[in-house]
Protein backbone atom coordinates (compact mmCIF):
# COMPACT_ATOMS: atom_id res chain seq x y z
CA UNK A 1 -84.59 -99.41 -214.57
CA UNK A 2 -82.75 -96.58 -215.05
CA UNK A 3 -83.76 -95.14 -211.34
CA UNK A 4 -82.96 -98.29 -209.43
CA UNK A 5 -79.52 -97.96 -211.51
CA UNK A 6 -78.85 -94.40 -210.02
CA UNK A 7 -79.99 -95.66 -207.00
CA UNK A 8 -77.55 -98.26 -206.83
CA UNK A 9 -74.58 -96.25 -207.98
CA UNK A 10 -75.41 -93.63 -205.64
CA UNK A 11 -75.31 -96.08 -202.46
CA UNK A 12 -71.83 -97.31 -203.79
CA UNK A 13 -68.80 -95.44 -202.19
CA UNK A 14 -66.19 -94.28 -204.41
CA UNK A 15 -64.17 -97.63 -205.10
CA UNK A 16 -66.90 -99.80 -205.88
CA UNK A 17 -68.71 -97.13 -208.15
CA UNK A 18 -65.17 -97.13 -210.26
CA UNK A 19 -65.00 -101.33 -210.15
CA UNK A 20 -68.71 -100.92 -211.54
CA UNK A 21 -67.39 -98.51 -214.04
CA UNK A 22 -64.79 -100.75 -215.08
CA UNK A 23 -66.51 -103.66 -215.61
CA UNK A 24 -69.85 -102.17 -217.10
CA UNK A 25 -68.89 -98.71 -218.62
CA UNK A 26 -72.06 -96.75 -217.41
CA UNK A 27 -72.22 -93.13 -218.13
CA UNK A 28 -74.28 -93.22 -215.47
CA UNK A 29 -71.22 -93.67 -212.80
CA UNK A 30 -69.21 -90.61 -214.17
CA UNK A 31 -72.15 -88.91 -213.85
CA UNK A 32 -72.80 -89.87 -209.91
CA UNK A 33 -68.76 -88.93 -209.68
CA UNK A 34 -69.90 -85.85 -211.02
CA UNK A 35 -72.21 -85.06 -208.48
CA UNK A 36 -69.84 -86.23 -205.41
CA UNK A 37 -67.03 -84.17 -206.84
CA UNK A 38 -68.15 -81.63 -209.71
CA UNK A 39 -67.58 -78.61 -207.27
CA UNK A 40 -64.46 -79.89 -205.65
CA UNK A 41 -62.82 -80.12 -208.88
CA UNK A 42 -64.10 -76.53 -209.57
CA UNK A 43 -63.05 -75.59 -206.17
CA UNK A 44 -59.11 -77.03 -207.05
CA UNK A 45 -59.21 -75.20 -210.75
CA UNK A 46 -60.46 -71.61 -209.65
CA UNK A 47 -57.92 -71.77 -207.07
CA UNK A 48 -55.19 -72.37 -209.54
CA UNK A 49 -56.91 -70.28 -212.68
CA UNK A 50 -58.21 -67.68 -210.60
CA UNK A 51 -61.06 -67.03 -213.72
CA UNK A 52 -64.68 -68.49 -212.81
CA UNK A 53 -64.79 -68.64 -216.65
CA UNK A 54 -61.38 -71.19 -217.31
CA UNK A 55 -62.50 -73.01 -213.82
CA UNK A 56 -65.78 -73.78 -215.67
CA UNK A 57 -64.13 -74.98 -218.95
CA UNK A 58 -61.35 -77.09 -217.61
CA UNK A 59 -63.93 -78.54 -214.89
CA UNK A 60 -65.71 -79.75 -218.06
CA UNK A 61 -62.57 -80.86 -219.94
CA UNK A 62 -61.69 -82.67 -216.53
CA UNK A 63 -64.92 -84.96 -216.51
CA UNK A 64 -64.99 -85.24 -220.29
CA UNK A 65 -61.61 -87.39 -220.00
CA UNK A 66 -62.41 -89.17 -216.87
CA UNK A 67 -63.75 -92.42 -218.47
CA UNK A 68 -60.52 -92.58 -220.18
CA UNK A 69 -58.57 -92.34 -217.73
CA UNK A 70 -60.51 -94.27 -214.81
CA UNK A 71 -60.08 -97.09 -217.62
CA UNK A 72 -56.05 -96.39 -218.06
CA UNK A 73 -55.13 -96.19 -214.02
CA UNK A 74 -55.29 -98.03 -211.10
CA UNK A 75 -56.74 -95.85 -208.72
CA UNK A 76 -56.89 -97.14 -204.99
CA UNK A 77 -58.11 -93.03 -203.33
CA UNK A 78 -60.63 -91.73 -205.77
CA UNK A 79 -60.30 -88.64 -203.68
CA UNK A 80 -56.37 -88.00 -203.87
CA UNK A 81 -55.77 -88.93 -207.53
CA UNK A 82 -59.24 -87.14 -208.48
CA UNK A 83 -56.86 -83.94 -206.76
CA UNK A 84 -53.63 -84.84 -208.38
CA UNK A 85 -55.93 -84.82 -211.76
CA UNK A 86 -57.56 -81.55 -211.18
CA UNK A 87 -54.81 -79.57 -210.39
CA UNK A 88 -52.04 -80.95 -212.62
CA UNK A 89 -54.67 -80.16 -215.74
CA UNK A 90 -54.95 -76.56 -214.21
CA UNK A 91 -51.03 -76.36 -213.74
CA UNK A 92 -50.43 -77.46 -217.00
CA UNK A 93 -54.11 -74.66 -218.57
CA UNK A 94 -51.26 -72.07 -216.68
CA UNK A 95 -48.19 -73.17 -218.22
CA UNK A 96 -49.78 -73.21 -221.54
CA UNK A 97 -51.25 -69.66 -221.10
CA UNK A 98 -48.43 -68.10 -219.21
CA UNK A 99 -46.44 -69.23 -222.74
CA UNK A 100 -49.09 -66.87 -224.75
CA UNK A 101 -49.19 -64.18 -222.38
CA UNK A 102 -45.93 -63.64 -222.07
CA UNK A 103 -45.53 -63.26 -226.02
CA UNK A 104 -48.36 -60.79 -225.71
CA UNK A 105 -46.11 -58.52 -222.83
CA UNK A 106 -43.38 -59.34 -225.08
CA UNK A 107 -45.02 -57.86 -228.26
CA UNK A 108 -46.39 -54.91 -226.12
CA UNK A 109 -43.25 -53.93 -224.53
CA UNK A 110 -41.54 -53.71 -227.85
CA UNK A 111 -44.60 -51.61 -229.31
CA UNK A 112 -44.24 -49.03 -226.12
CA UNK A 113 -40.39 -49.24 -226.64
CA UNK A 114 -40.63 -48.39 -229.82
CA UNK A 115 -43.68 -45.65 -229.06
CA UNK A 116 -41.44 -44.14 -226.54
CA UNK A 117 -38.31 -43.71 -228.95
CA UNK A 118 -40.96 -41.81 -231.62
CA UNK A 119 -42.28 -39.51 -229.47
CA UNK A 120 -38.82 -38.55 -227.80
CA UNK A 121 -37.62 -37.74 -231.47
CA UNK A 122 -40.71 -36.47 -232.45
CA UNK A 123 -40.79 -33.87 -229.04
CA UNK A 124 -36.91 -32.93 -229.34
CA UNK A 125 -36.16 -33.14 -232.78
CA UNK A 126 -32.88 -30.89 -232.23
CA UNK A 127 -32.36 -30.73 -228.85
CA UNK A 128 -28.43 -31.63 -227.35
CA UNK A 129 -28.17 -34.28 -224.70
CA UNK A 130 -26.43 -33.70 -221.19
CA UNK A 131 -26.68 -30.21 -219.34
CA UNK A 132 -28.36 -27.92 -222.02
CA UNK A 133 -31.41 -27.48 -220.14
CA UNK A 134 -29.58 -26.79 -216.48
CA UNK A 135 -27.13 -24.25 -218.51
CA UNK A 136 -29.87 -22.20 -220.19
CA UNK A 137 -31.07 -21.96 -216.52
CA UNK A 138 -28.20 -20.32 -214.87
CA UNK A 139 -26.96 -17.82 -217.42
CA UNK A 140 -24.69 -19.99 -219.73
CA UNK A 141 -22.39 -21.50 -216.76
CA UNK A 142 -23.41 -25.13 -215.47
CA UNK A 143 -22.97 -25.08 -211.46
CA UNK A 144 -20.65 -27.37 -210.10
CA UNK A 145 -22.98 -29.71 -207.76
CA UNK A 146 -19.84 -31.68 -206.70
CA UNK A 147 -18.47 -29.31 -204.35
CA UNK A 148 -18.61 -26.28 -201.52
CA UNK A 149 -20.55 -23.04 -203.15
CA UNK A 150 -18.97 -19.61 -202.26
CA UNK A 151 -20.42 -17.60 -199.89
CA UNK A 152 -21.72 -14.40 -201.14
């Protein structure tokens, strides 16, 4: 039974495949939607992810909430709205992220802030701010860069 039943499913085009789903609820359909569209779906979320890894997981993720949500919509284009699924869950895997990343760079821009003051103190502990350096050079007097130099 359970070949003739894959059989079936797999002659139905996308519409009637999610009417069957509706009105019978076989595991058996998601998993035929699966095969049509498992790598499209991948295709959509490495595109947005960019990490073969997340692609993978929200792929999964993606197919584990597609009963619920064939049952909650009206869908008329599998293929669009399958699309529209796929990449709003990968826009939204971003926005989530980008959230936590960016208070990671936050955190590590304060440490290296804060790294850069201690070894600026730590490699100058005395040393005077401004022209010291450029005065040392030329004898004492600081050369006036503004203007004509004498000939001599």
């Amino acid at each position: 039974m359970i070949l003739g039943r894959k059989a079936y499913l797999k002659s139905l085009n996308d519409e009637k495949l999610i009417a069957v789903y509706k009105d019978k609820q076989w595991s058996a359909c998601i998993d035929e939607l699966y095969l049509r569209y498992g790598n499209l779906v991948f295709g959509v979320k490495l595109k947005y992810t960019k990490s073969h890894n997340d692609a993978e997981d929200l792929t999964m993720e993606c197919f584990e909430k597609l009963p619920q949500l064939i049952l909650k919509h009206e869908i008329n284009y599998f293929k669009g709205w399958r699309h529209t699924v796929a990449r709003n869950a990968a826009l939204g895997f971003l926005r989530k992220n980008k959230i936590v990343q960016y208070q990671i760079e936050e955190l590590h821009v304060e440490e290296v802030i804060e790294h850069d003051a201690q070894s600026r103190q730590l490699r100058r502990p005395g040393a005077r701010c401004g022209n010291g350096a450029g005065a040392r050079r030329h004898g004492g007097e600081v050369p006036d860069r503004g203007g004509a130099r004498p000939r001599g």
